[in-house]
C-alpha atoms as a PDB file:
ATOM      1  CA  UNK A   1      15.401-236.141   2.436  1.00  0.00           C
ATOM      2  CA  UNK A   2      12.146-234.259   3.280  1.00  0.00           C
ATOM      3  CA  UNK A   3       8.998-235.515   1.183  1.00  0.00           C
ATOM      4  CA  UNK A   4       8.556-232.861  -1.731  1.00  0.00           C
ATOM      5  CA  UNK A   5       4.991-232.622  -0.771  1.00  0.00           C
ATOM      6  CA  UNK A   6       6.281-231.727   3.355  1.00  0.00           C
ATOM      7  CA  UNK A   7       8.805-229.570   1.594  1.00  0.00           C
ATOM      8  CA  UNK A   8       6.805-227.458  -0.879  1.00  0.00           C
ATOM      9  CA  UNK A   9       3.940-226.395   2.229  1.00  0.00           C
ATOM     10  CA  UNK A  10       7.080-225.712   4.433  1.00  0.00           C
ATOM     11  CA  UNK A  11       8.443-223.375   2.009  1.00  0.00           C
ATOM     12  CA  UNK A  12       5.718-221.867   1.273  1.00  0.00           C
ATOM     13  CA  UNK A  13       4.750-221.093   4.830  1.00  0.00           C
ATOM     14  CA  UNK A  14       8.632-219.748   5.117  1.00  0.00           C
ATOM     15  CA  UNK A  15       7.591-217.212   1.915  1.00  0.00           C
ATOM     16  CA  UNK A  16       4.437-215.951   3.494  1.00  0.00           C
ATOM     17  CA  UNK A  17       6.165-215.224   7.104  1.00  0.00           C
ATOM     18  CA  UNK A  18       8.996-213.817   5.384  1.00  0.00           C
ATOM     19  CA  UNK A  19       6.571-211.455   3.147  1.00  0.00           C
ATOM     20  CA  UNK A  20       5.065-210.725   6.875  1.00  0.00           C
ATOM     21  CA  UNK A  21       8.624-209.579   8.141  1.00  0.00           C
ATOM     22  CA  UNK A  22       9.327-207.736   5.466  1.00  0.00           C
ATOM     23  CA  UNK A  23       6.259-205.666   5.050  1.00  0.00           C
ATOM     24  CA  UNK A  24       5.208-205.621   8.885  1.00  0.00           C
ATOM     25  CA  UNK A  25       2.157-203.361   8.360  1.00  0.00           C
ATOM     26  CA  UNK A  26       0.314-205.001   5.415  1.00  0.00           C
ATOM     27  CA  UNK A  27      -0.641-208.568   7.640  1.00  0.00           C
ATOM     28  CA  UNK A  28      -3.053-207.755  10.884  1.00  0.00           C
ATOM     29  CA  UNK A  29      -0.987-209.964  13.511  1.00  0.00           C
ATOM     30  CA  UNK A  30      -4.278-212.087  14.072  1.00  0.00           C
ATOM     31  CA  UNK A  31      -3.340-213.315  10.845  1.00  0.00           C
ATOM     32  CA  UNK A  32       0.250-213.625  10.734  1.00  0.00           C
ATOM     33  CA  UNK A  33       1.817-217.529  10.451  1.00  0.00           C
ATOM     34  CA  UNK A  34       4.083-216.488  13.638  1.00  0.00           C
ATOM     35  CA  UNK A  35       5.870-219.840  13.033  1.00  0.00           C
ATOM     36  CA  UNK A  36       9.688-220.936  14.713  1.00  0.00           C
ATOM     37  CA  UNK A  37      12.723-220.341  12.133  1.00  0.00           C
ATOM     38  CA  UNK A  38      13.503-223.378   9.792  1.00  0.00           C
ATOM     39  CA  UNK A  39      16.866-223.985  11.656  1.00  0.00           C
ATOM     40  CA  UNK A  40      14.562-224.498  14.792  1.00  0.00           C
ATOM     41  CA  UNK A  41      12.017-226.841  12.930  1.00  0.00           C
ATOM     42  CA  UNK A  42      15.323-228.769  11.521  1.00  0.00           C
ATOM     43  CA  UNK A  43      16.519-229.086  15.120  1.00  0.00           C
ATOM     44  CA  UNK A  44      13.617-230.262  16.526  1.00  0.00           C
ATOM     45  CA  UNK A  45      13.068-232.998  13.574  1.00  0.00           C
ATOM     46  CA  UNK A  46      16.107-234.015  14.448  1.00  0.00           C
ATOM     47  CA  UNK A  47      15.999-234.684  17.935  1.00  0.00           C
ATOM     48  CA  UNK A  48      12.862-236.408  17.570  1.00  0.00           C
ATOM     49  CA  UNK A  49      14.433-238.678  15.062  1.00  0.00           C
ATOM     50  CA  UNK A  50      16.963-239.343  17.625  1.00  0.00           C
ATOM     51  CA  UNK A  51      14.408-240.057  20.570  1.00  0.00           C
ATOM     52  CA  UNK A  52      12.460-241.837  18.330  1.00  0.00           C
ATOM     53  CA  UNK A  53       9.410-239.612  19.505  1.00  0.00           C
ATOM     54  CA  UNK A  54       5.823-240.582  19.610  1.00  0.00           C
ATOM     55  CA  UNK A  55       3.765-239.000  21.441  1.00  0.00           C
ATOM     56  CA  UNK A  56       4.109-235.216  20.788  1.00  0.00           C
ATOM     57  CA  UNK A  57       2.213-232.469  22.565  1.00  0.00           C
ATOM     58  CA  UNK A  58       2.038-228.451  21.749  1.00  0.00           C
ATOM     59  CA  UNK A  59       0.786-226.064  22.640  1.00  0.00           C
ATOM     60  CA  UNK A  60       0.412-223.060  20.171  1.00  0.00           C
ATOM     61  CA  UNK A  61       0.405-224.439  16.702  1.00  0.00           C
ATOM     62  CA  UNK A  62      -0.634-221.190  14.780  1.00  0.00           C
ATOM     63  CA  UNK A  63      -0.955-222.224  11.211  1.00  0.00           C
ATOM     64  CA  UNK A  64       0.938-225.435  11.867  1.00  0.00           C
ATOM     65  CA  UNK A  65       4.328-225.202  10.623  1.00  0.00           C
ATOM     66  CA  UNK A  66       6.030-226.168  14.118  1.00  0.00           C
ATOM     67  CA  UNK A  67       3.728-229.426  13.592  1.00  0.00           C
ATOM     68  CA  UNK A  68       4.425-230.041  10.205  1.00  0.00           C
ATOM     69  CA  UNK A  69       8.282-230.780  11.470  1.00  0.00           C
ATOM     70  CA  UNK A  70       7.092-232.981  14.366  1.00  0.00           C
ATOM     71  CA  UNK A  71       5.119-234.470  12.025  1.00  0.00           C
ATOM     72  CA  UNK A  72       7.994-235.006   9.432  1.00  0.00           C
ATOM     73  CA  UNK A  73       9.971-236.472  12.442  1.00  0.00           C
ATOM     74  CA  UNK A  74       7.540-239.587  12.889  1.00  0.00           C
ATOM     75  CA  UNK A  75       5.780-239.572   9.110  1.00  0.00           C
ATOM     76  CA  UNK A  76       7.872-243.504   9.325  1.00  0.00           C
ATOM     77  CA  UNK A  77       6.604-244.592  12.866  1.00  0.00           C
ATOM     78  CA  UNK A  78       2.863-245.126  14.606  1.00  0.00           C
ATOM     79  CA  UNK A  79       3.326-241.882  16.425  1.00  0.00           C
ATOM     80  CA  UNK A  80       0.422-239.058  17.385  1.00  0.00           C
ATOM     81  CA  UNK A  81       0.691-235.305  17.992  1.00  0.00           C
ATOM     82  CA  UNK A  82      -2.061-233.669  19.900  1.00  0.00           C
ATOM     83  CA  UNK A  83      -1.815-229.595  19.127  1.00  0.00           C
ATOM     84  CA  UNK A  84      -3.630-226.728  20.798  1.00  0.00           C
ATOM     85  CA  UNK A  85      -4.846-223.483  19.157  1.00  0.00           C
ATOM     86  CA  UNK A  86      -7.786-221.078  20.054  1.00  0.00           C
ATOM     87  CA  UNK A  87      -7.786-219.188  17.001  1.00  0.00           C
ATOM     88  CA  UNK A  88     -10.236-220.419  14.440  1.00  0.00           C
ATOM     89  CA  UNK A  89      -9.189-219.216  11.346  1.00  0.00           C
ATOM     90  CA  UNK A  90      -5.591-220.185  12.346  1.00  0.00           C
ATOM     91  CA  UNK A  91      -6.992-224.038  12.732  1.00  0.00           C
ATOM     92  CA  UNK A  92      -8.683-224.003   9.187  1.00  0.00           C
ATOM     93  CA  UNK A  93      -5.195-222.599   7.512  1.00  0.00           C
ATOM     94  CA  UNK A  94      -3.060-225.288   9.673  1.00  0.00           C
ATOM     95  CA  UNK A  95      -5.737-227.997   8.719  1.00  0.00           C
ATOM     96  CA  UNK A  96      -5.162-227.260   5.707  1.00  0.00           C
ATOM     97  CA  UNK A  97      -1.449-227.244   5.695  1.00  0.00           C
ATOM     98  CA  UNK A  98      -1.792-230.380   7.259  1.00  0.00           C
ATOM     99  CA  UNK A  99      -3.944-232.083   4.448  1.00  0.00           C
ATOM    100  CA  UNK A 100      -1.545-231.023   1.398  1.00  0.00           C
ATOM    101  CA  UNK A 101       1.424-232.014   3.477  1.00  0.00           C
ATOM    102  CA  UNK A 102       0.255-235.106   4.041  1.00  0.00           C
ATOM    103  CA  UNK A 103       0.429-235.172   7.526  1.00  0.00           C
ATOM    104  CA  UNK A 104      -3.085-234.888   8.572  1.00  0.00           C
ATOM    105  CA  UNK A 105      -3.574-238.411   9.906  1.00  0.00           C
ATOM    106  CA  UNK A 106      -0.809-238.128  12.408  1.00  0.00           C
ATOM    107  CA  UNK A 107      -2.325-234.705  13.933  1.00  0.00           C
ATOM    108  CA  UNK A 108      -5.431-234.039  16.716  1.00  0.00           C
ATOM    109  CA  UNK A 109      -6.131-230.239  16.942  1.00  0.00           C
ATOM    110  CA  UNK A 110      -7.697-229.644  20.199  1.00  0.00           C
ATOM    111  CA  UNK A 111      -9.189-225.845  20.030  1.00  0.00           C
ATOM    112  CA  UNK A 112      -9.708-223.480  23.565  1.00  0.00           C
ATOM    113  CA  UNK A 113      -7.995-222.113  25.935  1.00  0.00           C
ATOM    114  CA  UNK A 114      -4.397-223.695  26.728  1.00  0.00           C
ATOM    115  CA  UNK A 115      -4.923-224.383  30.375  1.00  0.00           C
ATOM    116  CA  UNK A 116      -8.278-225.448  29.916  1.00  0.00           C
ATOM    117  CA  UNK A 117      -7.404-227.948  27.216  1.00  0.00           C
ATOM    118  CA  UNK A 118      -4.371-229.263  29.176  1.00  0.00           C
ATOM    119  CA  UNK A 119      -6.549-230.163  31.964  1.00  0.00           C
ATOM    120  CA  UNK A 120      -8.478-232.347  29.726  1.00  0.00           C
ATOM    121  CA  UNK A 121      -6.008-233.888  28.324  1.00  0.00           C
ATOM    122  CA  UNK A 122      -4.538-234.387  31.995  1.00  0.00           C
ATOM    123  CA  UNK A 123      -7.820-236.245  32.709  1.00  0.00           C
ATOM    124  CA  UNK A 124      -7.373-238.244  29.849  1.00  0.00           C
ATOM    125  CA  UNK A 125      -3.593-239.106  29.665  1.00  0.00           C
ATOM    126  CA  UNK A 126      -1.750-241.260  31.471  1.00  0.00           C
ATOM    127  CA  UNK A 127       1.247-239.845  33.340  1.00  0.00           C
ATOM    128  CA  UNK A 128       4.292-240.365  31.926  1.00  0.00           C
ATOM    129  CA  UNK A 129       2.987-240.479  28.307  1.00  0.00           C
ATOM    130  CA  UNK A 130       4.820-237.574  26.084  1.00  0.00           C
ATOM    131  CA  UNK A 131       7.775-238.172  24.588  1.00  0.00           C
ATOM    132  CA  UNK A 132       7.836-233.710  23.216  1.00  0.00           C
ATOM    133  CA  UNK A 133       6.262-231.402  24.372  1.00  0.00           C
ATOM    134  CA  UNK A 134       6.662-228.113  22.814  1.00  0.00           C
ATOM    135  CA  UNK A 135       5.796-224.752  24.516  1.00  0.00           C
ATOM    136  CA  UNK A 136       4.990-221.857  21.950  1.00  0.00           C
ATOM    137  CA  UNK A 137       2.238-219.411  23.178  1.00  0.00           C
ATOM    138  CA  UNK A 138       1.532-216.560  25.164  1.00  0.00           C
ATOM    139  CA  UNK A 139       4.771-216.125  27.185  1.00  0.00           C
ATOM    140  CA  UNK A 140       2.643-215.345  30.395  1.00  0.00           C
ATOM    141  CA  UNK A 141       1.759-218.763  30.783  1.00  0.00           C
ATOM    142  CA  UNK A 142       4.875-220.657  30.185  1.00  0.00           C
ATOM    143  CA  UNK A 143       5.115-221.372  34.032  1.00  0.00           C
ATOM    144  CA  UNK A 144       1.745-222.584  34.267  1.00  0.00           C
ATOM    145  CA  UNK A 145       2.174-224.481  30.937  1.00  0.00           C
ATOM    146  CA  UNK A 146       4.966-226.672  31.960  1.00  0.00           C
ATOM    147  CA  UNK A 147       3.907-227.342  35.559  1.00  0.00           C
ATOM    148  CA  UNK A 148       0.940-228.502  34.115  1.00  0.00           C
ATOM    149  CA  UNK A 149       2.340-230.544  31.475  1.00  0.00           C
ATOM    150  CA  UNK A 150       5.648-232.092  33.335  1.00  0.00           C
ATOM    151  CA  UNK A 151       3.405-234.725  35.191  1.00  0.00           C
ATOM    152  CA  UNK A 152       2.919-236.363  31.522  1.00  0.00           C
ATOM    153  CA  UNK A 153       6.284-236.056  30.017  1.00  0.00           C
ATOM    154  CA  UNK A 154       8.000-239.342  30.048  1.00  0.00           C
ATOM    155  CA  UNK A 155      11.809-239.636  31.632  1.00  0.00           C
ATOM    156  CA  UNK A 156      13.973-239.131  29.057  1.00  0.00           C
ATOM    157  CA  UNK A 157      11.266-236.977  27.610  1.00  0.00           C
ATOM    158  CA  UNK A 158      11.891-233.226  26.750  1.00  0.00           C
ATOM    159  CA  UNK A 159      10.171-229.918  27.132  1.00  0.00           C
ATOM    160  CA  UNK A 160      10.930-227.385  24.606  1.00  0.00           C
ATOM    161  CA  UNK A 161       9.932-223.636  24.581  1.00  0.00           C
ATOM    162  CA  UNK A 162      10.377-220.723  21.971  1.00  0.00           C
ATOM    163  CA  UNK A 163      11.221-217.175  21.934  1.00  0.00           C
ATOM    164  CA  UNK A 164      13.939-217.708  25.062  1.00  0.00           C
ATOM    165  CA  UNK A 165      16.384-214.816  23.604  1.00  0.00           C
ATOM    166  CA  UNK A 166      13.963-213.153  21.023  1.00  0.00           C
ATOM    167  CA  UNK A 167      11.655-210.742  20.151  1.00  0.00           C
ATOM    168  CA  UNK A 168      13.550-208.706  23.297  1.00  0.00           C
ATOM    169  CA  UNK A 169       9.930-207.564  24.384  1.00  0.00           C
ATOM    170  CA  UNK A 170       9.754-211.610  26.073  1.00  0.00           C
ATOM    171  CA  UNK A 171      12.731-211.693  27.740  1.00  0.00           C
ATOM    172  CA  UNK A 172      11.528-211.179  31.634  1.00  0.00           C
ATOM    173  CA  UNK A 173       8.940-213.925  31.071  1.00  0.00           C
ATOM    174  CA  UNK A 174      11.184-216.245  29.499  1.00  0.00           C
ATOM    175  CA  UNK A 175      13.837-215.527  31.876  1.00  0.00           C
ATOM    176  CA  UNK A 176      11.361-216.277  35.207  1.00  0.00           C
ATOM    177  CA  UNK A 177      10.364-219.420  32.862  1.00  0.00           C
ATOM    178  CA  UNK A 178      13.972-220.292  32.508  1.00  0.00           C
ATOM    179  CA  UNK A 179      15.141-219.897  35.705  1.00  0.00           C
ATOM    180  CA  UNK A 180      11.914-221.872  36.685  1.00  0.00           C
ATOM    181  CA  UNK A 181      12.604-224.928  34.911  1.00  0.00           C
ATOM    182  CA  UNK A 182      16.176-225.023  35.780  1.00  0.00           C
ATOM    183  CA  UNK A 183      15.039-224.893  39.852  1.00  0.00           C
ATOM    184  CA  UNK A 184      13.538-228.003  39.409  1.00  0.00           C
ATOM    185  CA  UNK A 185      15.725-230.914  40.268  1.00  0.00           C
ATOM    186  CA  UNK A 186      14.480-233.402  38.010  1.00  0.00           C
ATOM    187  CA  UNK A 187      15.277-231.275  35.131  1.00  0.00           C
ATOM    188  CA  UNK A 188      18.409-230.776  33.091  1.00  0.00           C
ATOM    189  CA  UNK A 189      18.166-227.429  30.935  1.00  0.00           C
ATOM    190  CA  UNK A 190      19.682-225.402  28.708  1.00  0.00           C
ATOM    191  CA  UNK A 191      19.112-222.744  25.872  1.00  0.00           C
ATOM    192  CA  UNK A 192      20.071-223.190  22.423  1.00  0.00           C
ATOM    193  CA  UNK A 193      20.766-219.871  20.967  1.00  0.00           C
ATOM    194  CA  UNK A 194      19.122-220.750  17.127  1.00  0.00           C
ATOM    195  CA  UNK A 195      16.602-218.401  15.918  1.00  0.00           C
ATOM    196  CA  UNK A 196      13.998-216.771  18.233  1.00  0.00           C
ATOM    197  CA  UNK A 197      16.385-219.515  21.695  1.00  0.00           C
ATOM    198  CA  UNK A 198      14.698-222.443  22.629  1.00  0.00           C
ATOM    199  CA  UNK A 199      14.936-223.862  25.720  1.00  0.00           C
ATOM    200  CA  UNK A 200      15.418-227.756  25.998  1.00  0.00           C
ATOM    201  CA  UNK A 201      14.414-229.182  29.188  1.00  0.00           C
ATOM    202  CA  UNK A 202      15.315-233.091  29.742  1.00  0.00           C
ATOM    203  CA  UNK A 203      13.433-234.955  32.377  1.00  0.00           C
ATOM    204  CA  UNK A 204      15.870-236.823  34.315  1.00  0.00           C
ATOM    205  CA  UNK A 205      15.097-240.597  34.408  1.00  0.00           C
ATOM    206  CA  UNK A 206      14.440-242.154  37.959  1.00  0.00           C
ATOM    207  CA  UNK A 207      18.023-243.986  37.424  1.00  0.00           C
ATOM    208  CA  UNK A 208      20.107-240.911  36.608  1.00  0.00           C
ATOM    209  CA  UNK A 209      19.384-237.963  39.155  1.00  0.00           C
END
């Protein structure tokens, strides 16, 4: 069962989007929660459960409802999630979705741009040291994202990105992402058609090509 204090700021999060959806034109989109669907966040808590995840990466956290399931996911275990977001006023909502969740301790925001962050934390990092990483920004990037970020997923580990099938607008950049991911030979990939598609990319151990 989901902590009622977890639950309540998820919900609430799910009310304001859904209020955003609904009345499209009343919310600028530089202030709309642009969060995954709960069945996604459900799915991901769950496979994190099962990996026993902990050490998360993401990058896009938006007002931190993506993160709030991670979190959720390793609230019982001495795990970290590191999150990137460029848009201020986006960090001070999620921060403080974080703090009445609960969750706050288990979360670093790192604020900039993506690719500039991810070669910091590339610096910083050991290879091999994610056990998620979760790919949820500007669809341009994806590539660059991933092949940036692959280097420090563990094997065994897993890539995940959103908005594979949906909003249609994506769907060239996700495909070339897609078909990207699945060229690679130590990957094993696949979309799961829930919500906006997310693909889930496993990185092949050494033992099991």
């Amino acid at each position: 069962m989901i902590k009622s204090k977890i639950d309540s700021v998820l919900k609430r999060i799910e009310e304001q989007e859904k209020f955003e959806q609904e009345n499209p034109h009343q919310v600028p989109n530089s202030e709309k929660v642009l969060a995954i669907g709960r069945d996604t966040g459900i799915f991901y808590n769950i496979l994190l459960r099962n990996m026993k995840a902990k050490n998360i990466l993401e990058i896009g956290m938006s007002t931190g409802y993506s993160t709030i399931w991670f979190a959720e996911a390793l609230s019982e275990k001495d795990g970290k999630i590191i999150t990137i977001e460029h848009d201020e006023q986006k960090i001070e909502r999620a921060k403080n979705n974080f703090e009445e969740a609960g969750v706050d301790n288990f979360i670093e925001i790192r604020k900039g741009d993506a690719l500039e962050v991810l070669s910091e934390i590339c610096k910083k990092y050991p290879q091999e040291f994610f056990d998620f990483v979760f790919i949820d920004a500007d669809k341009e990037r994806y590539i660059q994202y991933f092949d940036s970020v692959f280097p420090l997923v563990k094997p065994s580990g897993v890539v995940g990105a959103d908005n594979i099938l949906y909003p249609e607008r994506f769907q060239k950049l996700t495909s070339r992402y897609v078909e990207h991911v699945r060229k690679n030979p130590k990957i094993r990939s696949v979309t799961i058609p829930i919500d906006n598609g997310e693909e889930i990319s496993l990185k092949l151990s050494k033992s099991n090509p």
